[in-house]
N, C-alpha and C. Protein backbone atom coordinates (compact mmCIF):
# COMPACT_ATOMS: atom_id res chain seq x y z
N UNK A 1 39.45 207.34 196.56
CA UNK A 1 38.82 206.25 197.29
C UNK A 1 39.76 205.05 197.32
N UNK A 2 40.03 204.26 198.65
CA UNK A 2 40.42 203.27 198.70
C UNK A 2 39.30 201.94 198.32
N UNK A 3 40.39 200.62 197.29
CA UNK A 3 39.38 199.59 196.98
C UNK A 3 40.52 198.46 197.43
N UNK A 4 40.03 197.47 197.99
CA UNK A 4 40.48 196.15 198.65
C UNK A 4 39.85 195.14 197.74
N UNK A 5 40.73 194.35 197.83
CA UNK A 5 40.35 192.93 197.11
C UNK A 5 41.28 191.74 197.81
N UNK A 6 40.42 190.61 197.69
CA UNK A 6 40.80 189.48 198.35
C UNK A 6 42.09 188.78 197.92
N UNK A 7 42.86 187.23 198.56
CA UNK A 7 44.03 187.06 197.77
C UNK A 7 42.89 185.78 196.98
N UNK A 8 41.91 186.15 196.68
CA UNK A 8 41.40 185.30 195.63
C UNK A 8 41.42 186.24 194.01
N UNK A 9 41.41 187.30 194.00
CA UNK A 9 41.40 188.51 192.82
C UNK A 9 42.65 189.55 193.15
N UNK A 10 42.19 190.13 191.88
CA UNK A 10 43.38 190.90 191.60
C UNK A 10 42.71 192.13 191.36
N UNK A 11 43.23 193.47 190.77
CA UNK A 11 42.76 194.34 190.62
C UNK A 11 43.53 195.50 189.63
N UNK A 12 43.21 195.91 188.28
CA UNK A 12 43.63 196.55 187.61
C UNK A 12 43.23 198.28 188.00
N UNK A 13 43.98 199.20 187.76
CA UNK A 13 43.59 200.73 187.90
C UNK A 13 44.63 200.94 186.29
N UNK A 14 43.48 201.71 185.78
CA UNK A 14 44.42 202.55 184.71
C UNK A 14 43.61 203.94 184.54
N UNK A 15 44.12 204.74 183.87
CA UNK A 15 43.30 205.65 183.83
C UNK A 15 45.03 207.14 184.11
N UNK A 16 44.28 208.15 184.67
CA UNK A 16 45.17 209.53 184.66
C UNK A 16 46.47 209.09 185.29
N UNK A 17 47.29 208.96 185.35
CA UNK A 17 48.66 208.91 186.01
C UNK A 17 49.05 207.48 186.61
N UNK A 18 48.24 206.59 185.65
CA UNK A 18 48.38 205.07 185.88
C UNK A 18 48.83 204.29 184.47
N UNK A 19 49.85 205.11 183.85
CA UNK A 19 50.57 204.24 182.73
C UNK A 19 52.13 203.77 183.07
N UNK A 20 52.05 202.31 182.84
CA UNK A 20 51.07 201.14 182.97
C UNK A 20 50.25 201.27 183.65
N UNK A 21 49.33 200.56 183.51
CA UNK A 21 48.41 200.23 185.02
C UNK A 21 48.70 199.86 185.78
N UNK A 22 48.61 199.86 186.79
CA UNK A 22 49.22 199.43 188.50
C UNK A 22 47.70 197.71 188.78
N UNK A 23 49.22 197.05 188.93
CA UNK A 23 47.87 195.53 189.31
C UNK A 23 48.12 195.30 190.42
N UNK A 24 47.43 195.02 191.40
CA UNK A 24 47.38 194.75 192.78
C UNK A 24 46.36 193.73 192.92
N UNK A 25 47.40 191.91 193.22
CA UNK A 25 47.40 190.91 193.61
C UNK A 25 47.00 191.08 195.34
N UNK A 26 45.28 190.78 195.45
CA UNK A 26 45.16 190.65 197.16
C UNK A 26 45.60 191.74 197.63
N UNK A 27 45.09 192.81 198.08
CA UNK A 27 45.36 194.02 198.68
C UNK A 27 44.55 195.23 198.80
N UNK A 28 45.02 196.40 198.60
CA UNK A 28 44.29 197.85 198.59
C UNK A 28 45.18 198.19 197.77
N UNK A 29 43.94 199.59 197.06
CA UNK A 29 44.97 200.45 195.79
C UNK A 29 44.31 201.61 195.87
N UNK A 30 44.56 202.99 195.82
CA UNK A 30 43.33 203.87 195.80
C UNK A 30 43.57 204.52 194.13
N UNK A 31 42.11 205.00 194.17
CA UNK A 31 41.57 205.45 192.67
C UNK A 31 41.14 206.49 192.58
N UNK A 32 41.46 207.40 191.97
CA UNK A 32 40.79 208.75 191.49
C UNK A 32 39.53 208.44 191.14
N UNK A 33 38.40 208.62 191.37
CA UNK A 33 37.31 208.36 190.58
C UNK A 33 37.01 209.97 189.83
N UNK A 34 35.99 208.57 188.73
CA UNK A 34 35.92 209.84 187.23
C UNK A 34 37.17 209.75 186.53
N UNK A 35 38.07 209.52 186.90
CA UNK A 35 39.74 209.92 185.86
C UNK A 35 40.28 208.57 185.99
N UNK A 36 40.34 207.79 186.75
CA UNK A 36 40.72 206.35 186.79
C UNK A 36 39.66 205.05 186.82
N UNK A 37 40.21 203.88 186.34
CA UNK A 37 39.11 203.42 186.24
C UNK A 37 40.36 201.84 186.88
N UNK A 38 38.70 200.89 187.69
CA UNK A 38 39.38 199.91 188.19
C UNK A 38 38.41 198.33 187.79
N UNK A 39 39.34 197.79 187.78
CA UNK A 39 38.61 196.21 186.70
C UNK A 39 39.70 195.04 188.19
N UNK A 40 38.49 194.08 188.09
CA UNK A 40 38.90 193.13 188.52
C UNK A 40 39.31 192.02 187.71
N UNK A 41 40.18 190.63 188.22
CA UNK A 41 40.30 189.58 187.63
C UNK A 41 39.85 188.59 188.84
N UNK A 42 39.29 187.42 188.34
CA UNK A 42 39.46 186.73 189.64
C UNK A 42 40.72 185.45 189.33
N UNK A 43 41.30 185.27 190.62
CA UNK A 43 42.89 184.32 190.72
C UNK A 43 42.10 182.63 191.53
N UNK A 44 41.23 182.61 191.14
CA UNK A 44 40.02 180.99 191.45
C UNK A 44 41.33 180.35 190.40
N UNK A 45 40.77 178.71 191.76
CA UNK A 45 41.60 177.68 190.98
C UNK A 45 40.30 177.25 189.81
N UNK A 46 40.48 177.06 189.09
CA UNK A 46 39.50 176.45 188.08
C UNK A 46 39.48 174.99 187.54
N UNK A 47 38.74 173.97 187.66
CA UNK A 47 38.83 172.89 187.52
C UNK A 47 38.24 172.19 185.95
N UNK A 48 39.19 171.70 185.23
CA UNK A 48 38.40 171.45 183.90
C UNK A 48 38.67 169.76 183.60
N UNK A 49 37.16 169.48 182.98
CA UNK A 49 37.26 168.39 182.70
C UNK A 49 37.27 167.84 181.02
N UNK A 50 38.77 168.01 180.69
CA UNK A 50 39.36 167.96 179.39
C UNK A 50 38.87 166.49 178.83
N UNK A 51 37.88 166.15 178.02
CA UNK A 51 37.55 165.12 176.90
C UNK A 51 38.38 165.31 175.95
N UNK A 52 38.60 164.00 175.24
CA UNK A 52 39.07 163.88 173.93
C UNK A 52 38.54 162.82 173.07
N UNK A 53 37.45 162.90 172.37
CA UNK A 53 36.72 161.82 171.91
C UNK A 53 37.24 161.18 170.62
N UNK A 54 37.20 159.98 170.48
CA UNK A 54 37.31 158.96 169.07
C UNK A 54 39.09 160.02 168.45
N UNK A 55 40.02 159.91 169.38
CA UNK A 55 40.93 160.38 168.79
C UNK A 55 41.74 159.23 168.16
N UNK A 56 42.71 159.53 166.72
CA UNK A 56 43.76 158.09 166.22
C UNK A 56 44.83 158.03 166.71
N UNK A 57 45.34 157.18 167.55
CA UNK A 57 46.28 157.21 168.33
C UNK A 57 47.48 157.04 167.30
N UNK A 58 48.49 156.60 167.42
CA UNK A 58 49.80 156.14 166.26
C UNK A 58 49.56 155.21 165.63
N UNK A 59 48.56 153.87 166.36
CA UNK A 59 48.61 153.19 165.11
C UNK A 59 47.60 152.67 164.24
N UNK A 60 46.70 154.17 164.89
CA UNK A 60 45.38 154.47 163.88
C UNK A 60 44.35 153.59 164.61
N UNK A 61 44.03 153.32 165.93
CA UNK A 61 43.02 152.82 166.79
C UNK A 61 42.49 154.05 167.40
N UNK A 62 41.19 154.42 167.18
CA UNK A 62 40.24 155.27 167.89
C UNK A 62 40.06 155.17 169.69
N UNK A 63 40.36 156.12 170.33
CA UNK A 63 40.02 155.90 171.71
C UNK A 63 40.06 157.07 172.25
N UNK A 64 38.74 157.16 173.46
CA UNK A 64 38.96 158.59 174.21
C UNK A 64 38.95 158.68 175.27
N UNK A 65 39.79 159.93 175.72
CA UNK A 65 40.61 159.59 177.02
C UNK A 65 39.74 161.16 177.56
N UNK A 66 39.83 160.96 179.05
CA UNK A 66 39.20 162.47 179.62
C UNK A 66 40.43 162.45 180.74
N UNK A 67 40.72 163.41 180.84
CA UNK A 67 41.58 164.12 181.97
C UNK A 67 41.07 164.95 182.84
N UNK A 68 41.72 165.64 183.99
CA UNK A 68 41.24 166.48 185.14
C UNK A 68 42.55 167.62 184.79
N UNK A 69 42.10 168.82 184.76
CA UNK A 69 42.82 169.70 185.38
C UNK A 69 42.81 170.78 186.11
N UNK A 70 43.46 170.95 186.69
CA UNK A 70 43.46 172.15 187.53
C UNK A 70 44.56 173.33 186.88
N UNK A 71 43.69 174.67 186.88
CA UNK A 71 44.50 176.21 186.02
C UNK A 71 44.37 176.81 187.15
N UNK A 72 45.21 177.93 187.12
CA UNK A 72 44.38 179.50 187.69
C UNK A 72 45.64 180.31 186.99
N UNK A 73 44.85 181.69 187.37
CA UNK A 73 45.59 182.82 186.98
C UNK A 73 46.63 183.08 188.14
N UNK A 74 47.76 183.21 187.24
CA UNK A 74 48.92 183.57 188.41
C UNK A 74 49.22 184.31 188.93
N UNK A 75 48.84 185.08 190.39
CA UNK A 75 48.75 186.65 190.80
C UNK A 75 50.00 187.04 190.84
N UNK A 76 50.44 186.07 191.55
CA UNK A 76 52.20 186.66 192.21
C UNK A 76 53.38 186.81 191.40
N UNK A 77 53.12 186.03 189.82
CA UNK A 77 53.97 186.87 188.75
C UNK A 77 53.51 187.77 188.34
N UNK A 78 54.38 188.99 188.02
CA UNK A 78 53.69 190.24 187.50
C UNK A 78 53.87 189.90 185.78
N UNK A 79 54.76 189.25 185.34
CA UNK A 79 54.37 188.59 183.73
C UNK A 79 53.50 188.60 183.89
N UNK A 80 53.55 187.36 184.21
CA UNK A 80 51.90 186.40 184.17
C UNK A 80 50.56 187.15 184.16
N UNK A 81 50.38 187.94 185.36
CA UNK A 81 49.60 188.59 185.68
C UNK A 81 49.17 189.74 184.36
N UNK A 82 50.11 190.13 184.21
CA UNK A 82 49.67 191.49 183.18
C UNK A 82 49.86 190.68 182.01
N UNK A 83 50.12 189.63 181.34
CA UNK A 83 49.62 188.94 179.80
C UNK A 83 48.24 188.38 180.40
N UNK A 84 47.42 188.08 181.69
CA UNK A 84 46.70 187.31 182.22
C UNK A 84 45.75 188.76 181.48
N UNK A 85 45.76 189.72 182.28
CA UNK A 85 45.07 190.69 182.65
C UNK A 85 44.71 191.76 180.76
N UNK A 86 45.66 191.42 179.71
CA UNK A 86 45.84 191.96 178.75
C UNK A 86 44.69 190.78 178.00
N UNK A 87 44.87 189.44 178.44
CA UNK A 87 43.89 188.12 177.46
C UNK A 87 42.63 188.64 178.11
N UNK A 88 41.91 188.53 179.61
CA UNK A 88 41.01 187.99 180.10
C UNK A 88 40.37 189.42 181.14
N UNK A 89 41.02 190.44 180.75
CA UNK A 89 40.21 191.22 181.57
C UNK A 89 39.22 191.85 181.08
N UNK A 90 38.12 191.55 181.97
CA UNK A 90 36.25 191.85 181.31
C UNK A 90 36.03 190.90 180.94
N UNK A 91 36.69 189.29 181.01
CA UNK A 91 35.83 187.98 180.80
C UNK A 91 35.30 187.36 182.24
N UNK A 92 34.85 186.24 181.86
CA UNK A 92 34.08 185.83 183.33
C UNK A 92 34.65 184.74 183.44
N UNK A 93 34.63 184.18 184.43
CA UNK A 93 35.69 182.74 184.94
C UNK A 93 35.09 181.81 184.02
N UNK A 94 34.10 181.23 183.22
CA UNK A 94 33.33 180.75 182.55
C UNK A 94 34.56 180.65 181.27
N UNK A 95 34.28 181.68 181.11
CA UNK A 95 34.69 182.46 179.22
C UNK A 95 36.29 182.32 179.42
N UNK A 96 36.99 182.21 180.93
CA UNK A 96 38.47 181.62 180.95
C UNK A 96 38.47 180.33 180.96
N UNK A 97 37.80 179.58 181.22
CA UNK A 97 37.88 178.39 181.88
C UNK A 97 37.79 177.63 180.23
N UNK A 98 36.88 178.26 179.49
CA UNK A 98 36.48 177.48 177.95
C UNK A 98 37.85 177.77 176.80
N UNK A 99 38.33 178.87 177.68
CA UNK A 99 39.97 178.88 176.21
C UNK A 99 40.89 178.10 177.26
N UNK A 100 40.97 177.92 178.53
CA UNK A 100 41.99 177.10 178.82
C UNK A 100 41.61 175.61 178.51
N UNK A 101 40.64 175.63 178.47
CA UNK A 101 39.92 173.60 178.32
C UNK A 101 40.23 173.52 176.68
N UNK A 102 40.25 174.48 175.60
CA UNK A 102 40.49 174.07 174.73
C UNK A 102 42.02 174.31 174.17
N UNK A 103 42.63 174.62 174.97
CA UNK A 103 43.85 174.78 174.74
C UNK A 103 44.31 173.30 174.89
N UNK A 104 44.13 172.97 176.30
CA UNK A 104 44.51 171.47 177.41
C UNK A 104 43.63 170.45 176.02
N UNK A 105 42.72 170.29 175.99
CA UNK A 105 42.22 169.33 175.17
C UNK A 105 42.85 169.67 173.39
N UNK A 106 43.13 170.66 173.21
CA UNK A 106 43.79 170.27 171.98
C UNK A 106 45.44 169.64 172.04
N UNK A 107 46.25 170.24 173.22
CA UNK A 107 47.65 169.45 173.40
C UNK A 107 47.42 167.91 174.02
N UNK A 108 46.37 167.76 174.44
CA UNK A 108 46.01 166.43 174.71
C UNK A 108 45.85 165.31 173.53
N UNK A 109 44.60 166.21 172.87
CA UNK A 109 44.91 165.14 171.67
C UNK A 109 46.31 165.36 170.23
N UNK A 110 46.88 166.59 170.59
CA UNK A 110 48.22 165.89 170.06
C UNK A 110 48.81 164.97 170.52
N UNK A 111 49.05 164.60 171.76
CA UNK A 111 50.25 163.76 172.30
C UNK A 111 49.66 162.68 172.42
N UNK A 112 47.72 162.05 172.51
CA UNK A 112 47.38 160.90 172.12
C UNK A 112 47.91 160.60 170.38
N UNK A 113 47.94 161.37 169.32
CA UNK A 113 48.13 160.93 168.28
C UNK A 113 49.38 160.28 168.25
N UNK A 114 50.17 160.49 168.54
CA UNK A 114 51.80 160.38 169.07
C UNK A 114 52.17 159.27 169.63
N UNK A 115 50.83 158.66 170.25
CA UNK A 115 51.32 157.70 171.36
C UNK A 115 50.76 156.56 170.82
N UNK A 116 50.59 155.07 171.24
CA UNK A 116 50.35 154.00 171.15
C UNK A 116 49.26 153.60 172.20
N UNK A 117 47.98 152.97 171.79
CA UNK A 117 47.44 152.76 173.10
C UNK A 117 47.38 152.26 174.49
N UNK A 118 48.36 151.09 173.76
CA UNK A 118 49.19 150.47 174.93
C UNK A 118 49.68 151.33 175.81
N UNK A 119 50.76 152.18 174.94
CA UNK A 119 52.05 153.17 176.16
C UNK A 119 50.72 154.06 176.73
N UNK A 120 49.45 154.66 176.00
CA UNK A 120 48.82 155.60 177.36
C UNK A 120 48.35 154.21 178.36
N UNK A 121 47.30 153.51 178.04
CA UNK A 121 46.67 152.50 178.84
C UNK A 121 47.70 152.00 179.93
N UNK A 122 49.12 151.45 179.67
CA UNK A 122 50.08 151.12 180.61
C UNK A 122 51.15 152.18 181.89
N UNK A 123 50.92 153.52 181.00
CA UNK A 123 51.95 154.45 181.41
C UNK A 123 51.16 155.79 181.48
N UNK A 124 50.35 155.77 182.26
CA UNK A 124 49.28 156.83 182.39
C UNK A 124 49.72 157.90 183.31
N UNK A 125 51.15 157.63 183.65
CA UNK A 125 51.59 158.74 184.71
C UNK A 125 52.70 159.90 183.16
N UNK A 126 53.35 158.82 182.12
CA UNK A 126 53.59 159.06 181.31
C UNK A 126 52.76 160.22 180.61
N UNK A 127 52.03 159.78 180.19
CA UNK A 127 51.11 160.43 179.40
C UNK A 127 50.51 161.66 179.63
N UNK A 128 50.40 161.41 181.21
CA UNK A 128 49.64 162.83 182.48
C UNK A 128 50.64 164.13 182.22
N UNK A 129 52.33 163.31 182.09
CA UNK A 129 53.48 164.17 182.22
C UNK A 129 53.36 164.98 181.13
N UNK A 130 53.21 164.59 180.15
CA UNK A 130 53.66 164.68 178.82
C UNK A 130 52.75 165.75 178.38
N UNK A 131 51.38 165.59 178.56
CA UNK A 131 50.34 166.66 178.75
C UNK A 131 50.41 167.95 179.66
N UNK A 132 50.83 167.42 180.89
CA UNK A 132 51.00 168.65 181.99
C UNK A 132 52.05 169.73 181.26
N UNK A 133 53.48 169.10 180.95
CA UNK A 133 54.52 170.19 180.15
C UNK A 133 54.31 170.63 178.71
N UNK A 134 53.21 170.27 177.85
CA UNK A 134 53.12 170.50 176.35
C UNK A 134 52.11 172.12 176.76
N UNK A 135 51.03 172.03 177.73
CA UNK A 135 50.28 172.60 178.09
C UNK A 135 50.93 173.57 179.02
N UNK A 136 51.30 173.46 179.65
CA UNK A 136 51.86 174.24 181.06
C UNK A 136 52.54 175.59 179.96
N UNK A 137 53.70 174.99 179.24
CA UNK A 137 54.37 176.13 178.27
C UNK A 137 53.36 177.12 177.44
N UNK A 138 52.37 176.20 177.07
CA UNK A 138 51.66 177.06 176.22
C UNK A 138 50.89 178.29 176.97
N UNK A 139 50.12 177.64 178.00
CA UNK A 139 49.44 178.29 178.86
C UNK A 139 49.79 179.55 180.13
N UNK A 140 51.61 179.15 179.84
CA UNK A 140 52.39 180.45 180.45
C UNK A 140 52.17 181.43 179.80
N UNK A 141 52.00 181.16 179.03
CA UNK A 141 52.11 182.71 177.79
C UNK A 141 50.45 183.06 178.45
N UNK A 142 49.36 182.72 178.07
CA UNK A 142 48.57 183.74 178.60
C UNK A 142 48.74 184.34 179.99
N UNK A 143 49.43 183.99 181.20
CA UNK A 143 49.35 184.30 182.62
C UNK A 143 48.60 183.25 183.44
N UNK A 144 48.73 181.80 182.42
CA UNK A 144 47.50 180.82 183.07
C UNK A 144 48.60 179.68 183.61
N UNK A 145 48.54 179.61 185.03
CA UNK A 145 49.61 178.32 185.40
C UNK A 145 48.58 177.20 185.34
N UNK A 146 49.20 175.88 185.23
CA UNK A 146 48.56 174.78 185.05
C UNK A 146 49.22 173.84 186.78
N UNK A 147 47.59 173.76 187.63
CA UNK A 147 48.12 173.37 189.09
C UNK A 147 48.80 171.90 188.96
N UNK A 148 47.13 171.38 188.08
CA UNK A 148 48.25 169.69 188.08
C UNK A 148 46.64 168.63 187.14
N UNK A 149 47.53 167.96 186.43
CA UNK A 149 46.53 167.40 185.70
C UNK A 149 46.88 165.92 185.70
N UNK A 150 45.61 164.86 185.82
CA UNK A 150 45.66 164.08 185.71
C UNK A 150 44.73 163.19 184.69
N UNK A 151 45.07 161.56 184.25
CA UNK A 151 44.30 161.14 183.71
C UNK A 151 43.34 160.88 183.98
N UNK A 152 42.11 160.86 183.84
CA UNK A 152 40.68 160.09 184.52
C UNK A 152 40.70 158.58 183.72
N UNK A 153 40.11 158.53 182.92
CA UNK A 153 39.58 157.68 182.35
C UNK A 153 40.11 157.34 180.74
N UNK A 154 40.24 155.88 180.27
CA UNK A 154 40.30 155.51 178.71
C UNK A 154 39.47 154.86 178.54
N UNK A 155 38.86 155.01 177.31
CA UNK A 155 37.82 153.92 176.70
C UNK A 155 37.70 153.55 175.39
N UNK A 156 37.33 152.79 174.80
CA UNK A 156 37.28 152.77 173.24
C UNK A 156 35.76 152.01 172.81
N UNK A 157 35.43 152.58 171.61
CA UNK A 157 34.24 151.41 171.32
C UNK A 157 34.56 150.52 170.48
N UNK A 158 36.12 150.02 169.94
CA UNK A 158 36.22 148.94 169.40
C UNK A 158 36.55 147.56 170.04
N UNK A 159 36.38 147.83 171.33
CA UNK A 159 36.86 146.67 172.15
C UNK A 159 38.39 146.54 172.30
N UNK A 160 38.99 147.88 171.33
CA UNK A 160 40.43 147.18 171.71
C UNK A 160 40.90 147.03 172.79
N UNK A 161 40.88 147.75 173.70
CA UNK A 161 41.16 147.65 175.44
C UNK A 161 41.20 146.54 176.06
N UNK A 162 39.68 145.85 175.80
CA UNK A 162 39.34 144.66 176.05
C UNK A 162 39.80 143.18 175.74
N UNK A 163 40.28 143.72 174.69
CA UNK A 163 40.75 142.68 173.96
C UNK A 163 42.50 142.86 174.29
N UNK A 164 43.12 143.76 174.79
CA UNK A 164 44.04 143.65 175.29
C UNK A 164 44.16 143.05 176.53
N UNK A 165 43.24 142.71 177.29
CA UNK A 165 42.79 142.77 178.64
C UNK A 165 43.07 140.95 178.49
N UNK A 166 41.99 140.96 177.04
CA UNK A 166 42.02 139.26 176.93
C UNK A 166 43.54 138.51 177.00
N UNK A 167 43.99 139.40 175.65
CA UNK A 167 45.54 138.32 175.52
C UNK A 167 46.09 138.63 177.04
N UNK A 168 46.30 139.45 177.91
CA UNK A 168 47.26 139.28 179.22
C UNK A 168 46.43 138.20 179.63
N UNK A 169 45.10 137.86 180.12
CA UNK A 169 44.41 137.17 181.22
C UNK A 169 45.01 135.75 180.46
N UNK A 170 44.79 135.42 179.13
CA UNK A 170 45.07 134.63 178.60
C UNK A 170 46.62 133.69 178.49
N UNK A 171 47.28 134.51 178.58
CA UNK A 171 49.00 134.72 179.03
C UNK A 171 49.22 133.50 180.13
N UNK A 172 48.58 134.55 181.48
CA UNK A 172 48.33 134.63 182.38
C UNK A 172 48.13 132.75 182.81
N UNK A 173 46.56 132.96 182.37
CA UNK A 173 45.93 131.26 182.86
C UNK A 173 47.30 130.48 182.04
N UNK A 174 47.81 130.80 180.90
CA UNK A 174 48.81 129.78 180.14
C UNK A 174 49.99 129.47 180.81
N UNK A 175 50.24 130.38 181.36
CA UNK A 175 51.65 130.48 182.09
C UNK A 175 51.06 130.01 183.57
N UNK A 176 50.04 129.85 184.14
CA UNK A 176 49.50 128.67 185.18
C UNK A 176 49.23 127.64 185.13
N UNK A 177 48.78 127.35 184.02
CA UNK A 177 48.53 125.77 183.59
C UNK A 177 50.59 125.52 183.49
N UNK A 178 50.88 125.66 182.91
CA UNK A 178 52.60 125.16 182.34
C UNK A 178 52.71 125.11 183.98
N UNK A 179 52.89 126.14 184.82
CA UNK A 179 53.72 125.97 186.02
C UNK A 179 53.22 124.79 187.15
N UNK A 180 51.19 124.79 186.27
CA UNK A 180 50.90 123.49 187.47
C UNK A 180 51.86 122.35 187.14
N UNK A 181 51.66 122.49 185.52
CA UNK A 181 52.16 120.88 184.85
C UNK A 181 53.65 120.53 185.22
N UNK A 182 54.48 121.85 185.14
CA UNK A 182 55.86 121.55 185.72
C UNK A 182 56.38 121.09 187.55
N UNK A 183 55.34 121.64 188.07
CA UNK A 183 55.11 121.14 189.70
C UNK A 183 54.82 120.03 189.58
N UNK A 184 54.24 119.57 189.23
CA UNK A 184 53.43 118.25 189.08
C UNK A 184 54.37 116.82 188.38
N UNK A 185 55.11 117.50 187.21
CA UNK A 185 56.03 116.72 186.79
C UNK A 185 57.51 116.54 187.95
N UNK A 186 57.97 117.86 188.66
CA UNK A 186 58.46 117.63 189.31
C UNK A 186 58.18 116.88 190.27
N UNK A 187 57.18 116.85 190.98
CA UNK A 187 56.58 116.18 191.72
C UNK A 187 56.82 114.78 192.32
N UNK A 188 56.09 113.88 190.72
CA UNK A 188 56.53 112.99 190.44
C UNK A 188 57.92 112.55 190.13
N UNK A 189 58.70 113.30 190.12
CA UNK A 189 60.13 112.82 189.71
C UNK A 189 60.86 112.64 190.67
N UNK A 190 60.52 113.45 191.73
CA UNK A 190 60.96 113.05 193.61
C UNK A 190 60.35 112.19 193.68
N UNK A 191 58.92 111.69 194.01
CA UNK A 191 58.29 110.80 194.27
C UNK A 191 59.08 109.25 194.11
N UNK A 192 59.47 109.32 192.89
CA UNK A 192 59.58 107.94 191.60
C UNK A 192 61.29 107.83 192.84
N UNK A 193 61.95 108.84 193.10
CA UNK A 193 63.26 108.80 193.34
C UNK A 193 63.18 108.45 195.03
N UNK A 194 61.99 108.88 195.26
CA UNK A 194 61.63 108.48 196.73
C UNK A 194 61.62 107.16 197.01
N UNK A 195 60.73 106.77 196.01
CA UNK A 195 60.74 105.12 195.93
C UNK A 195 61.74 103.90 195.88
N UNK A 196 62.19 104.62 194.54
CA UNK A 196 63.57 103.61 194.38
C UNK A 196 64.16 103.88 195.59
């Protein structure tokens, strides 16, 4: 019997005169039935929303950051595919989706420990990077490419954020008041020279 599958799945045959198994990424494969046997994977982009709660950053300030990522299984490497197909075949996109989110959320909160809150809060493309390649390597090894991850959101409940927020605004109005007062002094100093 001939079996077709979409370029969204893949399709394993093993069984009588199929060692290795033959994987067929999007296509047709035919199967002996009774003596061969055929398993799907599905190649769905999968979207995870990686938390990292009350983590200590470097200099021991609590804060948690959530990220976006995007995985899927990689059809068109045959690595990939057959370590994909050796982890996850007979799981459900569910039961993949929960070892790649804890993979991504545990290299996540390594590289928050690592970091300073400032450098994520300021350099969030930094940080996105730094996560995307700690993860991406790891996640080759199962057959899982990583599409592209970004930061969502930081927050803290000690106010430190906020209170970072303060000293710039604070900066800020200081370094406006000085520049009125120096306009102003200049001002007058043409003025006075106008006169004479």
């Amino acid at each position: 019997m001939f079996f077709t599958c979409g370029p969204n799945e893949a399709m394993v045959v093993s069984g009588f005169c199929r060692s290795p198994p033959v994987m067929v990424a999007g296509g047709r494969v035919f199967v002996l039935p009774c003596i061969q046997q055929i398993q799907r994977i599905s190649l769905n982009t999968l979207t995870l929303n990686v938390k990292s709660e009350k983590v200590y950053t470097r200099h021991g300030v609590p804060i948690s950051v959530t990220g976006i990522a995007q995985v899927k299984i990689q059809g068109q490497n045959k690595e990939m595919l057959a370590a994909a197909c050796q982890m996850f075949l007979g799981k459900t996109e569910a039961e993949i989706a929960h070892i790649a989110l804890e993979t991504l959320e545990g290299h996540q909160r390594a590289i928050m420990a690592h970091m300073t809150v400032e450098e994520i809060y300021k350099d969030r493309q930094k940080f996105s990077e730094q996560v995307f390649k700690v993860a991406s390597s790891d996640l080759v090894n199962m057959g899982i490419s990583v599409v592209s991850y970004t930061l969502k959101d930081i927050h803290d409940d000690q106010d430190y954020l906020h209170s970072l927020g303060k000293a710039r605004t604070a900066q800020v109005q200081k370094d406006a008041r000085i520049g009125e007062a120096e306009a102003k002094r200049d001002a007058g100093i043409r003025e006075a020279k106008a006169k004479q």
